[in-house]
PDB file of N, CA and C in Angstrom:
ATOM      1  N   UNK A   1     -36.981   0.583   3.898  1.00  0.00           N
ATOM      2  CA  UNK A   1     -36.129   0.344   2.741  1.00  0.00           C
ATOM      3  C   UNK A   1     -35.262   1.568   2.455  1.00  0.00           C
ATOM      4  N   UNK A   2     -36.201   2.771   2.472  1.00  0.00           N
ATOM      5  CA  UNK A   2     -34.956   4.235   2.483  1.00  0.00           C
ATOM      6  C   UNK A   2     -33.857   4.014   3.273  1.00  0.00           C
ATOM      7  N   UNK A   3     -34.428   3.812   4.559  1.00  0.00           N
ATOM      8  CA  UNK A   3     -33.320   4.270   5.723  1.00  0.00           C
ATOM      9  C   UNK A   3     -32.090   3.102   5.310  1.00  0.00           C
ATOM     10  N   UNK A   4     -32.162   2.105   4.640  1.00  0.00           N
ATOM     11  CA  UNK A   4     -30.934   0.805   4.237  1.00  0.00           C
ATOM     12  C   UNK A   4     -30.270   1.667   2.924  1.00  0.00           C
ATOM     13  N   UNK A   5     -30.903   2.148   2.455  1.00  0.00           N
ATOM     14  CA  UNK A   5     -30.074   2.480   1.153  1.00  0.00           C
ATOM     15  C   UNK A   5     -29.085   3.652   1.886  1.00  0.00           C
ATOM     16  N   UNK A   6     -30.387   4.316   2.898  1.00  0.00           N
ATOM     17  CA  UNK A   6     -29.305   5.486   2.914  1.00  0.00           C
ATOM     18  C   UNK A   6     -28.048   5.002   3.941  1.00  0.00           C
ATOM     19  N   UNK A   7     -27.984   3.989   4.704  1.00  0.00           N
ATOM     20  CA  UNK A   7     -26.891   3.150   5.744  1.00  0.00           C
ATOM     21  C   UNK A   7     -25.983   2.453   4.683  1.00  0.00           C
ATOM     22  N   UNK A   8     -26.271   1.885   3.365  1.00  0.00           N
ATOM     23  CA  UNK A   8     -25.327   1.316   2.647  1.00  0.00           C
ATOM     24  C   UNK A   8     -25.285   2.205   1.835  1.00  0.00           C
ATOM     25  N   UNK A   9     -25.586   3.831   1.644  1.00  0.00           N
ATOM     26  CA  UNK A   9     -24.695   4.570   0.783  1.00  0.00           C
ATOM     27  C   UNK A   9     -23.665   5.523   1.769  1.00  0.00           C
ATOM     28  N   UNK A  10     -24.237   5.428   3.326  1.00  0.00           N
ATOM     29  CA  UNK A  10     -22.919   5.825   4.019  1.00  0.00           C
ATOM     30  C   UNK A  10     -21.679   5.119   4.002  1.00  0.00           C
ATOM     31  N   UNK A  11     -22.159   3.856   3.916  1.00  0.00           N
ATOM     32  CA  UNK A  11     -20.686   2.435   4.287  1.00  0.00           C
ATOM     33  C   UNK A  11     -20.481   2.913   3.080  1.00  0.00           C
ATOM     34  N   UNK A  12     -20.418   2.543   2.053  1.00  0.00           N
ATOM     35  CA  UNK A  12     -19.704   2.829   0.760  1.00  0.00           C
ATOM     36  C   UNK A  12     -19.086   4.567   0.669  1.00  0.00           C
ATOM     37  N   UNK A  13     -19.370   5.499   1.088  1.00  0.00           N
ATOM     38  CA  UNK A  13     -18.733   6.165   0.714  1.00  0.00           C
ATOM     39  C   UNK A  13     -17.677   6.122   1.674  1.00  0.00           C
ATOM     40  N   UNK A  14     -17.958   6.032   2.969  1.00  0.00           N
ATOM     41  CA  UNK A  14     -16.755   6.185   4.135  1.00  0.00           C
ATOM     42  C   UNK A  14     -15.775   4.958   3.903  1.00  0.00           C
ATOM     43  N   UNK A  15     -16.218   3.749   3.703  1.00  0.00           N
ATOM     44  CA  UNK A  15     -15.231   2.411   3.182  1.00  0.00           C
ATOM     45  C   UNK A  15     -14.189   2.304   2.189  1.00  0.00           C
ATOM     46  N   UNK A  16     -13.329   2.472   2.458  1.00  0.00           N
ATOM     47  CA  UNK A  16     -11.965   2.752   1.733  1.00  0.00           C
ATOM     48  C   UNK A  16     -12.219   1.050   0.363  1.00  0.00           C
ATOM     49  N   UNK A  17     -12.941   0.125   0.978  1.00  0.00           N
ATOM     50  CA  UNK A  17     -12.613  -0.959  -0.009  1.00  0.00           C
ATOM     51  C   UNK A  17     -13.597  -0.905  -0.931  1.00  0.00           C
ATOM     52  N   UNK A  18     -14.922  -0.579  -0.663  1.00  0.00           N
ATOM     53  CA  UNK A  18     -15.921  -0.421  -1.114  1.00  0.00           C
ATOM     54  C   UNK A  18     -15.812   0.948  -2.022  1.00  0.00           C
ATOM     55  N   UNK A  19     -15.228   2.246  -1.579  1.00  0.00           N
ATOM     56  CA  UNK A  19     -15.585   3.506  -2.767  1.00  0.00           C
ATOM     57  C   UNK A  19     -14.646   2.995  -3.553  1.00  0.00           C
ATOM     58  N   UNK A  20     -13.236   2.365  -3.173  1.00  0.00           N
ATOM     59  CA  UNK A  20     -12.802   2.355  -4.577  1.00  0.00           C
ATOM     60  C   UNK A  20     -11.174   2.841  -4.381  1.00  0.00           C
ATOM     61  N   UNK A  21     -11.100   3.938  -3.413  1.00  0.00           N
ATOM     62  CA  UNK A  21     -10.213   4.762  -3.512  1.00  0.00           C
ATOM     63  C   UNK A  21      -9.892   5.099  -1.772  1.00  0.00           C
ATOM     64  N   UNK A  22      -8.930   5.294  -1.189  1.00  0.00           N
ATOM     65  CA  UNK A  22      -8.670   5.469   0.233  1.00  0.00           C
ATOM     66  C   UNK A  22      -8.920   7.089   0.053  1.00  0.00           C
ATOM     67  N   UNK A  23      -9.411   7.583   1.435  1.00  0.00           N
ATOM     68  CA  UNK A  23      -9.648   8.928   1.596  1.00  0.00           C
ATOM     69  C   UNK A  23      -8.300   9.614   1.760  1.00  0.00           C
ATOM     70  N   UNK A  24      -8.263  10.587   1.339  1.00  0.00           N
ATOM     71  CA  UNK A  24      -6.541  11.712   1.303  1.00  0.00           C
ATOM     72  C   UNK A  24      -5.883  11.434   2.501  1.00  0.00           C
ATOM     73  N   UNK A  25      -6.189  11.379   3.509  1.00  0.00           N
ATOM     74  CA  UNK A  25      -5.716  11.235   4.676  1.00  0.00           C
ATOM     75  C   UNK A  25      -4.927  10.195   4.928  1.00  0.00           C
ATOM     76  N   UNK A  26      -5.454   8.885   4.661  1.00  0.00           N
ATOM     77  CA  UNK A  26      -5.181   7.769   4.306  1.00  0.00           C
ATOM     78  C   UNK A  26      -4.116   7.446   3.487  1.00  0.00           C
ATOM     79  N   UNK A  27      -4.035   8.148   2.415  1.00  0.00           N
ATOM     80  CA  UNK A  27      -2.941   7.838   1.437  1.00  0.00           C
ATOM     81  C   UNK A  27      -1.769   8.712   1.933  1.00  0.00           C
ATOM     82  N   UNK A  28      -2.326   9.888   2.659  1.00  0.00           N
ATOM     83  CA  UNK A  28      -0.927  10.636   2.825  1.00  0.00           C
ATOM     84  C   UNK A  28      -0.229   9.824   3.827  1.00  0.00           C
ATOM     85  N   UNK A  29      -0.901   9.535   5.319  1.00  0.00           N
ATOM     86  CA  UNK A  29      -0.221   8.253   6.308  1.00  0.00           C
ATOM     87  C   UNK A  29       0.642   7.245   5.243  1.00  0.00           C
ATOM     88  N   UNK A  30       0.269   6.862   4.033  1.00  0.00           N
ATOM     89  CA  UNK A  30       0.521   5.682   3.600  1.00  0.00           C
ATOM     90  C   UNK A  30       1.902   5.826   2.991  1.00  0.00           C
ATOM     91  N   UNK A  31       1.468   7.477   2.210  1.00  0.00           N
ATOM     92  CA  UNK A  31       3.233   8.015   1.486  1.00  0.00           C
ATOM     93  C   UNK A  31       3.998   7.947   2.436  1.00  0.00           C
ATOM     94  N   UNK A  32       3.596   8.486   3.833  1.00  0.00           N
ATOM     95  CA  UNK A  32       4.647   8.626   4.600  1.00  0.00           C
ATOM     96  C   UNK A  32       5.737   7.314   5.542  1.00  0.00           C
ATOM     97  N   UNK A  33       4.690   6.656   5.290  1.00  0.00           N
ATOM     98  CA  UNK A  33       4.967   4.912   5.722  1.00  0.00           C
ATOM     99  C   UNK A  33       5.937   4.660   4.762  1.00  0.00           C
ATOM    100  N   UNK A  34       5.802   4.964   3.481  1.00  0.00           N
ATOM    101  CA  UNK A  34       6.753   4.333   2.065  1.00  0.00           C
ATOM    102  C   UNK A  34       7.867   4.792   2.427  1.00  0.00           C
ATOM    103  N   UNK A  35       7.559   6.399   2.704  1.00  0.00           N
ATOM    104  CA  UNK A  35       9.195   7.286   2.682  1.00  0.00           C
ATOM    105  C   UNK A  35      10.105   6.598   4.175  1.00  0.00           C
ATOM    106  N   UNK A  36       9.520   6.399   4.919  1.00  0.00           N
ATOM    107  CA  UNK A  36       9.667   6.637   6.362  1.00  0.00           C
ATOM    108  C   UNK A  36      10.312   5.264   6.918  1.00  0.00           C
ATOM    109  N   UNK A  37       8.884   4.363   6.919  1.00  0.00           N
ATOM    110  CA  UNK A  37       9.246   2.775   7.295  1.00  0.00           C
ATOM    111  C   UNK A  37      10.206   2.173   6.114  1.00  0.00           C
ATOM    112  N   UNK A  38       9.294   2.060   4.819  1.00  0.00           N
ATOM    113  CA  UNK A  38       9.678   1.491   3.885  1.00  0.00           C
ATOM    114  C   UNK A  38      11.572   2.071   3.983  1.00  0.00           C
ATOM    115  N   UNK A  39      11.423   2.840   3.875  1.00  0.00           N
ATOM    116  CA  UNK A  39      12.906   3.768   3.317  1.00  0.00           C
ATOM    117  C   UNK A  39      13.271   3.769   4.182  1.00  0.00           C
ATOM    118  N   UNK A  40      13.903   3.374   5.541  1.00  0.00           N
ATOM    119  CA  UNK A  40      14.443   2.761   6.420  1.00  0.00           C
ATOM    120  C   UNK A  40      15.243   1.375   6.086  1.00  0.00           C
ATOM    121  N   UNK A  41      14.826   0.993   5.354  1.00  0.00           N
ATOM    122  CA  UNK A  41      15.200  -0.503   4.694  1.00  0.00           C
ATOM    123  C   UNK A  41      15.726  -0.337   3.434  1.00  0.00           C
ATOM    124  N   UNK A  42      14.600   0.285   2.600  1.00  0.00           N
ATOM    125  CA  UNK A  42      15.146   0.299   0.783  1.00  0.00           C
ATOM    126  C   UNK A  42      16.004   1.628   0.811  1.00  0.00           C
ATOM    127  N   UNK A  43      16.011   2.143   1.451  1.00  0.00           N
ATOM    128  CA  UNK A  43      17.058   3.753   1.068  1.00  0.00           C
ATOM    129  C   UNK A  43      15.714   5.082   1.361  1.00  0.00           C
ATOM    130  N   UNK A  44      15.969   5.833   1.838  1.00  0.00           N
ATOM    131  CA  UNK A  44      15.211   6.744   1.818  1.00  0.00           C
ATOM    132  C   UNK A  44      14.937   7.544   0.304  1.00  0.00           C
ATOM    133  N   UNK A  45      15.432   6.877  -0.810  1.00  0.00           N
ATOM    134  CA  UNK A  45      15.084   7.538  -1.983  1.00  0.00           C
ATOM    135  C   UNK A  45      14.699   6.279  -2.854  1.00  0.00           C
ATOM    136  N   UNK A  46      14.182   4.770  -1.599  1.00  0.00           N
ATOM    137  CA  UNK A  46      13.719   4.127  -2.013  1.00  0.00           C
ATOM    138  C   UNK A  46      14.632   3.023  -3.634  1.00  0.00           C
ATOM    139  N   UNK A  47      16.639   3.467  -3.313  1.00  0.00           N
ATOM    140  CA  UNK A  47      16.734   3.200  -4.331  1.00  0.00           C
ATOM    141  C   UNK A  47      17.954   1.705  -4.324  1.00  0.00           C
ATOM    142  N   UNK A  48      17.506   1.608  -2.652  1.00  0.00           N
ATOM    143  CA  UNK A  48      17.882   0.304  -2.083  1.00  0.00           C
ATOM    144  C   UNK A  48      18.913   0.615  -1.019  1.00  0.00           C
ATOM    145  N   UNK A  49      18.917  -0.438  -0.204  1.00  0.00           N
ATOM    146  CA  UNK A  49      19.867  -0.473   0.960  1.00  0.00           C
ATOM    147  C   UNK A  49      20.281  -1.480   1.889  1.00  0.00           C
ATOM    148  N   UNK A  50      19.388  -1.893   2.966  1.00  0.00           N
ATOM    149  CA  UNK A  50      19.555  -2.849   3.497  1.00  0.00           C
ATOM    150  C   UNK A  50      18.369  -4.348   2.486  1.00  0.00           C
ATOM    151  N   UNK A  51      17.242  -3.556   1.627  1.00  0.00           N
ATOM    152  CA  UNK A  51      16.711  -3.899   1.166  1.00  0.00           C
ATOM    153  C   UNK A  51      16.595  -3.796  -0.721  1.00  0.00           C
ATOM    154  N   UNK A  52      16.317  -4.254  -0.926  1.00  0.00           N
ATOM    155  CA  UNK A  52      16.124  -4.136  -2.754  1.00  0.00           C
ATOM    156  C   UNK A  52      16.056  -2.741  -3.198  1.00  0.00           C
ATOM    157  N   UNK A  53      16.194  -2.252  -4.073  1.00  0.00           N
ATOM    158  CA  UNK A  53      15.484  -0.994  -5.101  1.00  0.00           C
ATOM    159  C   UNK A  53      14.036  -0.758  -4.902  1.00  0.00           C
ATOM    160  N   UNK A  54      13.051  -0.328  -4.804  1.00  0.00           N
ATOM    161  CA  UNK A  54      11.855  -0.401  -5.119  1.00  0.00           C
ATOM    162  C   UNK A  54      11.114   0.558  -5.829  1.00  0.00           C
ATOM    163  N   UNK A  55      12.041   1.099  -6.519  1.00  0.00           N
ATOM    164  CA  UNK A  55      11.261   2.461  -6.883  1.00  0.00           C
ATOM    165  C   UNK A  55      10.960   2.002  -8.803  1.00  0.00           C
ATOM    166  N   UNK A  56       9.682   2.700  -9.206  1.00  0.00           N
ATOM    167  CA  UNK A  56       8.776   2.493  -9.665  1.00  0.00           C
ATOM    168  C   UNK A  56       9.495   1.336 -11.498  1.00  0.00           C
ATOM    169  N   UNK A  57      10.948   2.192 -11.885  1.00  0.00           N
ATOM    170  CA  UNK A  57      11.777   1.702 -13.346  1.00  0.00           C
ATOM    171  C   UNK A  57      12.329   0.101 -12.638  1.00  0.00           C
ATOM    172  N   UNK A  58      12.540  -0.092 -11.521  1.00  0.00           N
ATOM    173  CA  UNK A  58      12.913  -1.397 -10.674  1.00  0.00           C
ATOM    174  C   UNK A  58      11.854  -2.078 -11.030  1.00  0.00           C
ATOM    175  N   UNK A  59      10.941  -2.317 -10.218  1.00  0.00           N
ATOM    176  CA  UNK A  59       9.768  -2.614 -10.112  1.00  0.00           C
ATOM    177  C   UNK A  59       8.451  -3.107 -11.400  1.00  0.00           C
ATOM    178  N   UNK A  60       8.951  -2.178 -12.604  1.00  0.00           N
ATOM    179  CA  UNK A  60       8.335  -2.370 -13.963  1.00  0.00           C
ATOM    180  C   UNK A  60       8.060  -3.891 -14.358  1.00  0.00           C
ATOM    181  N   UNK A  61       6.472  -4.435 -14.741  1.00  0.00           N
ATOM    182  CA  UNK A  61       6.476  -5.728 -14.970  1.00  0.00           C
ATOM    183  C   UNK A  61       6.547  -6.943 -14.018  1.00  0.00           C
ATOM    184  N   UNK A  62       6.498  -6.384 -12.664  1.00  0.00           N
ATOM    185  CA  UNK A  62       6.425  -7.230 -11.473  1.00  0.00           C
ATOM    186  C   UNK A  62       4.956  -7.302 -11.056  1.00  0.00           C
ATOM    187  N   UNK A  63       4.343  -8.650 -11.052  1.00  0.00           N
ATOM    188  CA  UNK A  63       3.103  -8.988 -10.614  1.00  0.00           C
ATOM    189  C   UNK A  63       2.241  -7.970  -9.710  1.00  0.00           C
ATOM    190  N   UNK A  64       1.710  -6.966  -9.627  1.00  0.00           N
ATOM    191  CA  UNK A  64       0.743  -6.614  -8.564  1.00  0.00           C
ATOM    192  C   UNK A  64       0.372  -7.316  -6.942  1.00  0.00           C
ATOM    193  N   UNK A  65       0.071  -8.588  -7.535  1.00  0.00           N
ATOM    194  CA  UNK A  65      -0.302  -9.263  -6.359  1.00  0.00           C
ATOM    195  C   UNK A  65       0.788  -9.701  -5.492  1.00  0.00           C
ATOM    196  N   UNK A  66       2.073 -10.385  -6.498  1.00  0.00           N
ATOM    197  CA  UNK A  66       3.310 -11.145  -5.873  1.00  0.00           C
ATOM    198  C   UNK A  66       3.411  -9.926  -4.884  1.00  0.00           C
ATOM    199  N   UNK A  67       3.671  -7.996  -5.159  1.00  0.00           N
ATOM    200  CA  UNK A  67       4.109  -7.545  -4.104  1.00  0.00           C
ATOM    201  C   UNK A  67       3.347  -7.050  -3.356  1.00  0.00           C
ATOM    202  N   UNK A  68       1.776  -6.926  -3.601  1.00  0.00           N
ATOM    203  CA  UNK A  68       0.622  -6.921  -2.207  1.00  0.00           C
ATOM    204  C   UNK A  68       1.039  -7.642  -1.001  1.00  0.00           C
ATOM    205  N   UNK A  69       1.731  -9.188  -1.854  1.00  0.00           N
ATOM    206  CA  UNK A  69       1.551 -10.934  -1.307  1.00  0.00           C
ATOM    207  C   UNK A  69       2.858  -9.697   0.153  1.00  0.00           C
ATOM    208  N   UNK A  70       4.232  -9.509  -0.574  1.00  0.00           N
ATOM    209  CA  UNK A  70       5.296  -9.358  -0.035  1.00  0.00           C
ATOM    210  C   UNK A  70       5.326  -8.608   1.293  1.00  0.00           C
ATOM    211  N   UNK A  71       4.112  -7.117   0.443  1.00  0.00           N
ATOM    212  CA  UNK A  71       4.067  -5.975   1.844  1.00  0.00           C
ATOM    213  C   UNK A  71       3.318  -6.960   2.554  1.00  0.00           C
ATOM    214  N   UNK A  72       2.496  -7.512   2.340  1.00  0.00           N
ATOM    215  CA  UNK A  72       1.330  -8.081   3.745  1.00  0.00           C
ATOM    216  C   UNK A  72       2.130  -9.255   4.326  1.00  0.00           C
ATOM    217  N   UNK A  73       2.682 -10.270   4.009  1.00  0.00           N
ATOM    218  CA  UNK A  73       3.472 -11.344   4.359  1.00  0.00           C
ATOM    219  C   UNK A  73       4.549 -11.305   4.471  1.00  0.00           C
ATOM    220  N   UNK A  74       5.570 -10.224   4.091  1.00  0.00           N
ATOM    221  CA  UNK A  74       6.803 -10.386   4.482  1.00  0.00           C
ATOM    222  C   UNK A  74       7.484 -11.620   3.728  1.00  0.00           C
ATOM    223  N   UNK A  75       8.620 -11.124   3.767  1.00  0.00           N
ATOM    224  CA  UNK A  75       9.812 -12.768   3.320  1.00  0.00           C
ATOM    225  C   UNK A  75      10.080 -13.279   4.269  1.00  0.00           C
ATOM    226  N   UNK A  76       9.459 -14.740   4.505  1.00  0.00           N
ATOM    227  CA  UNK A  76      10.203 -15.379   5.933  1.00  0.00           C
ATOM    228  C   UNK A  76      11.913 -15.756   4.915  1.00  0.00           C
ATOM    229  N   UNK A  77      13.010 -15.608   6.562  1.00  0.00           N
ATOM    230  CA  UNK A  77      14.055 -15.702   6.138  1.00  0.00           C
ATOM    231  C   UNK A  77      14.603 -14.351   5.597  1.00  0.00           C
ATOM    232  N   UNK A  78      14.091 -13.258   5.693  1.00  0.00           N
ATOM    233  CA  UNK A  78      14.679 -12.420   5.134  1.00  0.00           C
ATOM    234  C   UNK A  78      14.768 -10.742   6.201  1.00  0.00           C
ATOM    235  N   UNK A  79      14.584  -9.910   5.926  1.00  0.00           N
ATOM    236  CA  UNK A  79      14.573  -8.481   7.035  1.00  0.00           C
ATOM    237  C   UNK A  79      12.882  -8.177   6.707  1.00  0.00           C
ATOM    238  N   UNK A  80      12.653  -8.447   5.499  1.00  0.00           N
ATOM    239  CA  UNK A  80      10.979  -8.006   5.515  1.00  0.00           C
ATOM    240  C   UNK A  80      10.176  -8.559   5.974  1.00  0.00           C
ATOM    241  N   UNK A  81       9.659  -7.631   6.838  1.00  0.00           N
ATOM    242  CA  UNK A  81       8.663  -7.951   8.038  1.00  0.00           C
ATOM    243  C   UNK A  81       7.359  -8.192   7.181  1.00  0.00           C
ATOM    244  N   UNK A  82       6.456  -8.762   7.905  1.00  0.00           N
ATOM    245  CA  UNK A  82       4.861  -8.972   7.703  1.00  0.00           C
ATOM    246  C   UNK A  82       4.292  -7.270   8.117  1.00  0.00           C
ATOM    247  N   UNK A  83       3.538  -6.878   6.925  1.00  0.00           N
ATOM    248  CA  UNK A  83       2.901  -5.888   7.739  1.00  0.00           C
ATOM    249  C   UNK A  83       1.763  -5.834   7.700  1.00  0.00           C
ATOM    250  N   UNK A  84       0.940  -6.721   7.242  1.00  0.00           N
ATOM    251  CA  UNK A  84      -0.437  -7.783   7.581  1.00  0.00           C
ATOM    252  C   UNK A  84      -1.296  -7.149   8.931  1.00  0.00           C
ATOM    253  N   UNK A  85      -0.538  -7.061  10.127  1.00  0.00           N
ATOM    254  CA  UNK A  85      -1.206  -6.596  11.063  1.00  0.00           C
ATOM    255  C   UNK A  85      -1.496  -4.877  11.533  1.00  0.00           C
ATOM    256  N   UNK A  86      -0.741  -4.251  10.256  1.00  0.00           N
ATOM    257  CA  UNK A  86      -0.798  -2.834  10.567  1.00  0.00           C
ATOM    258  C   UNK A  86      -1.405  -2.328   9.023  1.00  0.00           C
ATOM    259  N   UNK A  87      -1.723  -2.978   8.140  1.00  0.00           N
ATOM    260  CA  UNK A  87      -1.958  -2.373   6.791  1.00  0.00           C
ATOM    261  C   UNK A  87      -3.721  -3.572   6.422  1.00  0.00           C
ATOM    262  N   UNK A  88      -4.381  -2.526   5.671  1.00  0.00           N
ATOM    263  CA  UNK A  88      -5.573  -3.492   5.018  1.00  0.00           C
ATOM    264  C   UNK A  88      -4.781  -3.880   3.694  1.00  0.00           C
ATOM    265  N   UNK A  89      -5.773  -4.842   3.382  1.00  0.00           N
ATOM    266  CA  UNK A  89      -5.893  -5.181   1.542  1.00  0.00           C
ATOM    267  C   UNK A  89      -5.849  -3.752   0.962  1.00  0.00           C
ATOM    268  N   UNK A  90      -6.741  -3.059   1.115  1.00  0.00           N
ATOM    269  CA  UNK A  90      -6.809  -1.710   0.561  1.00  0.00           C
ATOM    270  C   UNK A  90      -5.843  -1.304   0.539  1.00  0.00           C
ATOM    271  N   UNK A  91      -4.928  -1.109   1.593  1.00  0.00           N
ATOM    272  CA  UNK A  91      -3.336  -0.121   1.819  1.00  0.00           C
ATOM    273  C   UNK A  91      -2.208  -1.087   1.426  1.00  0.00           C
ATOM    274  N   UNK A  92      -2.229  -2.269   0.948  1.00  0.00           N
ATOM    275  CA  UNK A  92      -1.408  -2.654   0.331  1.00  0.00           C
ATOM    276  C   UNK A  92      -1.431  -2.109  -0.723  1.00  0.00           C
ATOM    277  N   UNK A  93      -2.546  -2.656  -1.770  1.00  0.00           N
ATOM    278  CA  UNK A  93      -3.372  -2.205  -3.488  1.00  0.00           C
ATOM    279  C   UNK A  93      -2.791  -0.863  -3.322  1.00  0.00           C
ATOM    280  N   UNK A  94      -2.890   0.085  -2.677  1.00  0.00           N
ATOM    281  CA  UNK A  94      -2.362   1.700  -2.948  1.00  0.00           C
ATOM    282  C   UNK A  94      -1.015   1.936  -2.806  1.00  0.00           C
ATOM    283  N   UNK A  95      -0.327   0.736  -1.780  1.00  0.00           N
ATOM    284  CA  UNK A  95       0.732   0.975  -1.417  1.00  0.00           C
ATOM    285  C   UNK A  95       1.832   0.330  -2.743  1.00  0.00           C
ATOM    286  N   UNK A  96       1.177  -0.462  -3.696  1.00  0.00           N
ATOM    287  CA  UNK A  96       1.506  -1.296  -4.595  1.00  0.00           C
ATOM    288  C   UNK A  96       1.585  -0.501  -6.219  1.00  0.00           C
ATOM    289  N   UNK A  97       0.445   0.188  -5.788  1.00  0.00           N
ATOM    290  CA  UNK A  97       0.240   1.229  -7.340  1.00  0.00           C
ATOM    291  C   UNK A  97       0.889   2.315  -6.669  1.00  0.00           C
ATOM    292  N   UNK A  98       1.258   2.655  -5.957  1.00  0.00           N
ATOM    293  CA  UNK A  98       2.117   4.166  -5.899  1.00  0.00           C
ATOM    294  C   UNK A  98       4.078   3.418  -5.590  1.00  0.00           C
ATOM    295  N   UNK A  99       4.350   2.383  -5.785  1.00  0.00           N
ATOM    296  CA  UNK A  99       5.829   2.156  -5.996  1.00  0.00           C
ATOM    297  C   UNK A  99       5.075   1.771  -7.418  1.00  0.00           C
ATOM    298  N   UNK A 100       4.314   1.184  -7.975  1.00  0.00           N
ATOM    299  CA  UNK A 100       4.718   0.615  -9.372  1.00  0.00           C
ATOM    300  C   UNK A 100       4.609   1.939 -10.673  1.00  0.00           C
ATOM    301  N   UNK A 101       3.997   2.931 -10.136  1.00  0.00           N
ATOM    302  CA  UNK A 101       3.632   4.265 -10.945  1.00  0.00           C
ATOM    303  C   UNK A 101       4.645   5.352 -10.229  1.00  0.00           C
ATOM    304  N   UNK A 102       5.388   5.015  -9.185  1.00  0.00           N
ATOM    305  CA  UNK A 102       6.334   6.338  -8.999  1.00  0.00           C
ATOM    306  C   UNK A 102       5.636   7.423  -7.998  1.00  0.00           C
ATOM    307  N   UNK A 103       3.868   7.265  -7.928  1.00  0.00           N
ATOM    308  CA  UNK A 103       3.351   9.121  -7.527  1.00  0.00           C
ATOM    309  C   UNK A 103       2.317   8.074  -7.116  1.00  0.00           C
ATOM    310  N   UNK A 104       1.478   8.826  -6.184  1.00  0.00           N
ATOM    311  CA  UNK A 104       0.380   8.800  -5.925  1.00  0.00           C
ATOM    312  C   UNK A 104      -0.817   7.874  -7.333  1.00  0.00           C
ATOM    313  N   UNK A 105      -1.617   6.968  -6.994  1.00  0.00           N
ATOM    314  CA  UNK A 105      -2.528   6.345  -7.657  1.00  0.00           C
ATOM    315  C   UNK A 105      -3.530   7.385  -7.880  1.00  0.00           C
TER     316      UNK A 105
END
């Protein structure tokens, strides 16, 4: 029974969905995806381009989930790609609270 607690208090701390919070590393890859990929499309100051505005006074009062739904599924019909196959649930949720707050979650 020890040795399980102590195997499900490793998964939880190393599990980005489970602690709660993605490890630093993680989020920094993730800023840099926003500035980089993202801002390739929305403007590199994120303040639109080939794509919408997205930066955080834009964005104010827009569903959480509708733009989890957007980064992971993409707009069919549109330039935004699905990124479903390169991002978790988790790295959406962070990727979602750091355009809707402007900074880091």
């Amino acid at each position: 029974m020890r040795k399980a607690a102590l195997v499900l208090a490793a998964l939880v701390a190393t599990t980005p969905a489970l602690a709660g919070k993605l490890p630093p590393a993680r989020q920094d890859a993730l800023e840099n995806l926003v500035r980089q990929d993202c801002g390739s499309c929305h403007g590199m100051t994120l303040k639109g381009g080939l794509g919408p505005d997205i930066r955080a006074e834009t964005l104010a009062g827009r569903d959480p989930e509708a733009l989890k739904s957007i980064i992971l599924d993409g707009i069919p019909g549109s330039a935004m790609p699905p990124w479903r196959p390169l991002l978790s649930e988790s790295d959406a949720d962070w990727i979602v609270q750091y355009l809707l707050k402007g900074k880091r979650p």
